[in-house]
C-alpha atoms as a PDB file:
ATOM      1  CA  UNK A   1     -15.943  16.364   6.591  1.00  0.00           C
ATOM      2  CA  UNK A   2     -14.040  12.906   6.471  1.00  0.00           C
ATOM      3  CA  UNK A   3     -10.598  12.437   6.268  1.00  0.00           C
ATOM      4  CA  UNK A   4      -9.088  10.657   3.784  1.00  0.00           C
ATOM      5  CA  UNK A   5      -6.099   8.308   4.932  1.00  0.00           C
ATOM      6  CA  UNK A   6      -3.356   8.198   2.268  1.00  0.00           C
ATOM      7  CA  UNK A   7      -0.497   6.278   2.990  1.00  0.00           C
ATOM      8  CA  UNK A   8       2.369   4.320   0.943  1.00  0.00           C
ATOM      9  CA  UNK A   9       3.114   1.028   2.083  1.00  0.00           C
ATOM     10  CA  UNK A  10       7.161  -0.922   1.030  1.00  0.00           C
ATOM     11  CA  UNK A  11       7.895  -4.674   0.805  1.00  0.00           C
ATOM     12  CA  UNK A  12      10.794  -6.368   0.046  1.00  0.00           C
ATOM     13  CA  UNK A  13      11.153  -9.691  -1.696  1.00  0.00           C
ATOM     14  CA  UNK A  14      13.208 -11.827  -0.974  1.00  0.00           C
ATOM     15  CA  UNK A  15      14.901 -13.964  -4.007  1.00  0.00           C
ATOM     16  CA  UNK A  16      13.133 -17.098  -5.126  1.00  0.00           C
ATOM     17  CA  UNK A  17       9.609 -15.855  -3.963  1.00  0.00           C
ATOM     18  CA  UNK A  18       9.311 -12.608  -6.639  1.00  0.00           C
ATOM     19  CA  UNK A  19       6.597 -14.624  -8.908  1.00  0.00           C
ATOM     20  CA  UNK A  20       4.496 -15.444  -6.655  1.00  0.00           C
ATOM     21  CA  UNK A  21       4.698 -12.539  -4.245  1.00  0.00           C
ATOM     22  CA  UNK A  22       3.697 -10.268  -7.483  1.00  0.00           C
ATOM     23  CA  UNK A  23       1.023 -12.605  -8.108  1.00  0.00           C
ATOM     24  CA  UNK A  24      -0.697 -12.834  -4.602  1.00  0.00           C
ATOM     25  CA  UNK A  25      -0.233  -8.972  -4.829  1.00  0.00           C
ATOM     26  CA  UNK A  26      -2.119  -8.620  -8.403  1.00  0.00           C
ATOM     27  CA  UNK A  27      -5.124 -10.262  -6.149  1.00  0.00           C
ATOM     28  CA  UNK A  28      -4.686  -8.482  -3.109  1.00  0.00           C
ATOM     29  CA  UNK A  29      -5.113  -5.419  -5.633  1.00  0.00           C
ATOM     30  CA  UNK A  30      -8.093  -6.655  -7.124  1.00  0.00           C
ATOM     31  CA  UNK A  31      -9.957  -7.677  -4.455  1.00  0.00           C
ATOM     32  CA  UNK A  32      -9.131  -4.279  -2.152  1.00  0.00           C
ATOM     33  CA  UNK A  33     -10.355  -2.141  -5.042  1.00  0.00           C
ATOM     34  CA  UNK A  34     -13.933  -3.211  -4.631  1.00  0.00           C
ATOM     35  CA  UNK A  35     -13.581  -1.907  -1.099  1.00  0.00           C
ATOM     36  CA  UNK A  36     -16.381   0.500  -0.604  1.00  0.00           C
ATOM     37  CA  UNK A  37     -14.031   2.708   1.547  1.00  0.00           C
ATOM     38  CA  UNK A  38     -10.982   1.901  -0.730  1.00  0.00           C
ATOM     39  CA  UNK A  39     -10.509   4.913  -3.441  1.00  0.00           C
ATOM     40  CA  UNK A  40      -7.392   3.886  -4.661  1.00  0.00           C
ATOM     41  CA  UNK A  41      -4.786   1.051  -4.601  1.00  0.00           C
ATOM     42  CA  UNK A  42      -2.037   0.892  -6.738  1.00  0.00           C
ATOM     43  CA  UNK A  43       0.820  -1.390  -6.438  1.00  0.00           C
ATOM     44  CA  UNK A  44       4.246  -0.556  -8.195  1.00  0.00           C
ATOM     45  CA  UNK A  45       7.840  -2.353  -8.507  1.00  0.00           C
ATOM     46  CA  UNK A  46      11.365  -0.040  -8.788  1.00  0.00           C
ATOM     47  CA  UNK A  47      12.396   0.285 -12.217  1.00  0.00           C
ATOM     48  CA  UNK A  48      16.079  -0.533 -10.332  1.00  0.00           C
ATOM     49  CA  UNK A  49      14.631  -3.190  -7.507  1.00  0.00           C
ATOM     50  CA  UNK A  50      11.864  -5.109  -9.252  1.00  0.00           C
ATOM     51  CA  UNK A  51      12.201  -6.859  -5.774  1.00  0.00           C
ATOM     52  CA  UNK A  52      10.360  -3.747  -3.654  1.00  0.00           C
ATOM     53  CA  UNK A  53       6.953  -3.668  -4.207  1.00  0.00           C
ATOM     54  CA  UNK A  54       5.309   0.043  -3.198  1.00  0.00           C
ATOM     55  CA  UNK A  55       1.556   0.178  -2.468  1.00  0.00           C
ATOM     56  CA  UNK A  56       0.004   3.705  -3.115  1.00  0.00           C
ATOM     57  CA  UNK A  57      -3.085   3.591  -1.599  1.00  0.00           C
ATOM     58  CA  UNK A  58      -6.024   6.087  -0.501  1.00  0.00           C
ATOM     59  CA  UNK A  59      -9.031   5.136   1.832  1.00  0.00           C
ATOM     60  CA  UNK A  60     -12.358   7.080   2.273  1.00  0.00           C
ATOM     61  CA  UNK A  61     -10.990   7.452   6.225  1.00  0.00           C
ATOM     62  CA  UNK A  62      -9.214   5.884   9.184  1.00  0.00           C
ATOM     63  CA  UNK A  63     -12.075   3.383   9.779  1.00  0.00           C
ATOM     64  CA  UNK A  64     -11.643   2.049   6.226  1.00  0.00           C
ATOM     65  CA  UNK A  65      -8.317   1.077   6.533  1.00  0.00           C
ATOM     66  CA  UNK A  66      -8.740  -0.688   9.887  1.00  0.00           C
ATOM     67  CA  UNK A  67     -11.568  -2.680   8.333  1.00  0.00           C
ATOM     68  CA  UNK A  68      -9.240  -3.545   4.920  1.00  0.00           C
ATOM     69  CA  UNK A  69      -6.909  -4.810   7.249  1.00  0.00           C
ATOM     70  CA  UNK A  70      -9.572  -7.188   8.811  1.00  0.00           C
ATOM     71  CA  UNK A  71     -10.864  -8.776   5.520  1.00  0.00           C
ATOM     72  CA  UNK A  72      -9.832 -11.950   4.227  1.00  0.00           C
ATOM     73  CA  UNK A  73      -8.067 -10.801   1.242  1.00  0.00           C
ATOM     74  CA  UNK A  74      -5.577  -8.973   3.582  1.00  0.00           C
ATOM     75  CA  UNK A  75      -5.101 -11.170   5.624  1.00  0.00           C
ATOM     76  CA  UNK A  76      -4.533 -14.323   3.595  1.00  0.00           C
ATOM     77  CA  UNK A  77      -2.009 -11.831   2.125  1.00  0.00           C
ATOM     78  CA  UNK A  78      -0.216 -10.893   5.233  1.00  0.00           C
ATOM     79  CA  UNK A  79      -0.079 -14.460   6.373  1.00  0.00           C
ATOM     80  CA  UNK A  80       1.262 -15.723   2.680  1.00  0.00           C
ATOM     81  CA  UNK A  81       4.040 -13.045   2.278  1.00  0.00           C
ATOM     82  CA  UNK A  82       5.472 -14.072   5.393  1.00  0.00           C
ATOM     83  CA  UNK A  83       8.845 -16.041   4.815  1.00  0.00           C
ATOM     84  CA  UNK A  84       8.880 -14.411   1.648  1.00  0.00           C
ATOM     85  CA  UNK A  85       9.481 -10.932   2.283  1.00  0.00           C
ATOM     86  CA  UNK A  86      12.591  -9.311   4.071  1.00  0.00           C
ATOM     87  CA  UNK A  87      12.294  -9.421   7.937  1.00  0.00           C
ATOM     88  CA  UNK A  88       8.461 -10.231   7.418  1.00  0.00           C
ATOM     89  CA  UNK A  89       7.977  -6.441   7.481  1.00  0.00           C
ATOM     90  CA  UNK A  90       5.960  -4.049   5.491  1.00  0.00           C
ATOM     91  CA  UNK A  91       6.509  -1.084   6.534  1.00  0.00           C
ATOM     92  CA  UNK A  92       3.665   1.853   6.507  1.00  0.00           C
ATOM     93  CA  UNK A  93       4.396   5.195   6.126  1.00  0.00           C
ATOM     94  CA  UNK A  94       1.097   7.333   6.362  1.00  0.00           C
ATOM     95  CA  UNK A  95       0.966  10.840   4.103  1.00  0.00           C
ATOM     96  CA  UNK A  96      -0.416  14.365   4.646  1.00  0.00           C
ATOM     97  CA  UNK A  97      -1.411  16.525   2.071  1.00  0.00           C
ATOM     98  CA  UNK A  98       0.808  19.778   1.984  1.00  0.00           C
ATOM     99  CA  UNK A  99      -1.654  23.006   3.348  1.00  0.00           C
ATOM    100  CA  UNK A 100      -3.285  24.812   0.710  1.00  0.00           C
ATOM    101  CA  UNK A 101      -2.315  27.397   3.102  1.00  0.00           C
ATOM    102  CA  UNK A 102       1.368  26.733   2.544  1.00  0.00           C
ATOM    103  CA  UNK A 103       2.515  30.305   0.314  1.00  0.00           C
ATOM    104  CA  UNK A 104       4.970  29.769  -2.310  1.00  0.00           C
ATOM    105  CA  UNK A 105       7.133  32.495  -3.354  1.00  0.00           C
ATOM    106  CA  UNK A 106       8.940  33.304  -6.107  1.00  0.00           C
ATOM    107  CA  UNK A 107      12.449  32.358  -6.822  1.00  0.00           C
ATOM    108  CA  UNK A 108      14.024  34.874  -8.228  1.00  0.00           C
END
């Protein structure tokens, strides 16, 4: 059985650029969910920050997130947010579902 790879993924904006940042994002969206290994991809802004983009996003396994990261959607992404996004960083932070396993007891 594959693993799914489920991961959220931050940005930043930084002021001036939130337009068209959201804009190359909407595409970036678009174009990874017709990814045959993509199963989800959904892009959010803070209710607080509309400035920090979050990227929920789910791929059939490992090997189809290395390839999204390849194609030229991605990359034309990663190359245009740079300037335009704090410290040029998006940082990754890769999930794992809690164990079925995992008991829960009652709180009395």
């Amino acid at each position: 059985m594959e693993t799914k790879l489920t991961l959220v993924a931050y940005i930043n904006i930084l002021p001036g650029f939130e337009k068209e940042v959201k804009e190359a994002t909407a595409i970036l969206a678009t174009e990874t969910s017709k990814e045959p290994g993509s199963e989800q991809f959904l892009p959010y802004t803070r209710n607080d920050s509309p400035q920090s983009i979050f990227f929920y996003e789910i791929y059939k396994n490992d090997e189809a997130f290395q390839w999204h990261k390849t194609l030229p959607h991605a990359t034309k992404f990663f190359e245009f947010v740079k300037g335009k996004i704090v410290d040029d960083k998006i940082e990754v932070v890769f999930l794992t579902p809690l164990n079925s396993s995992i008991q829960i007891g009652h709180v009395v």
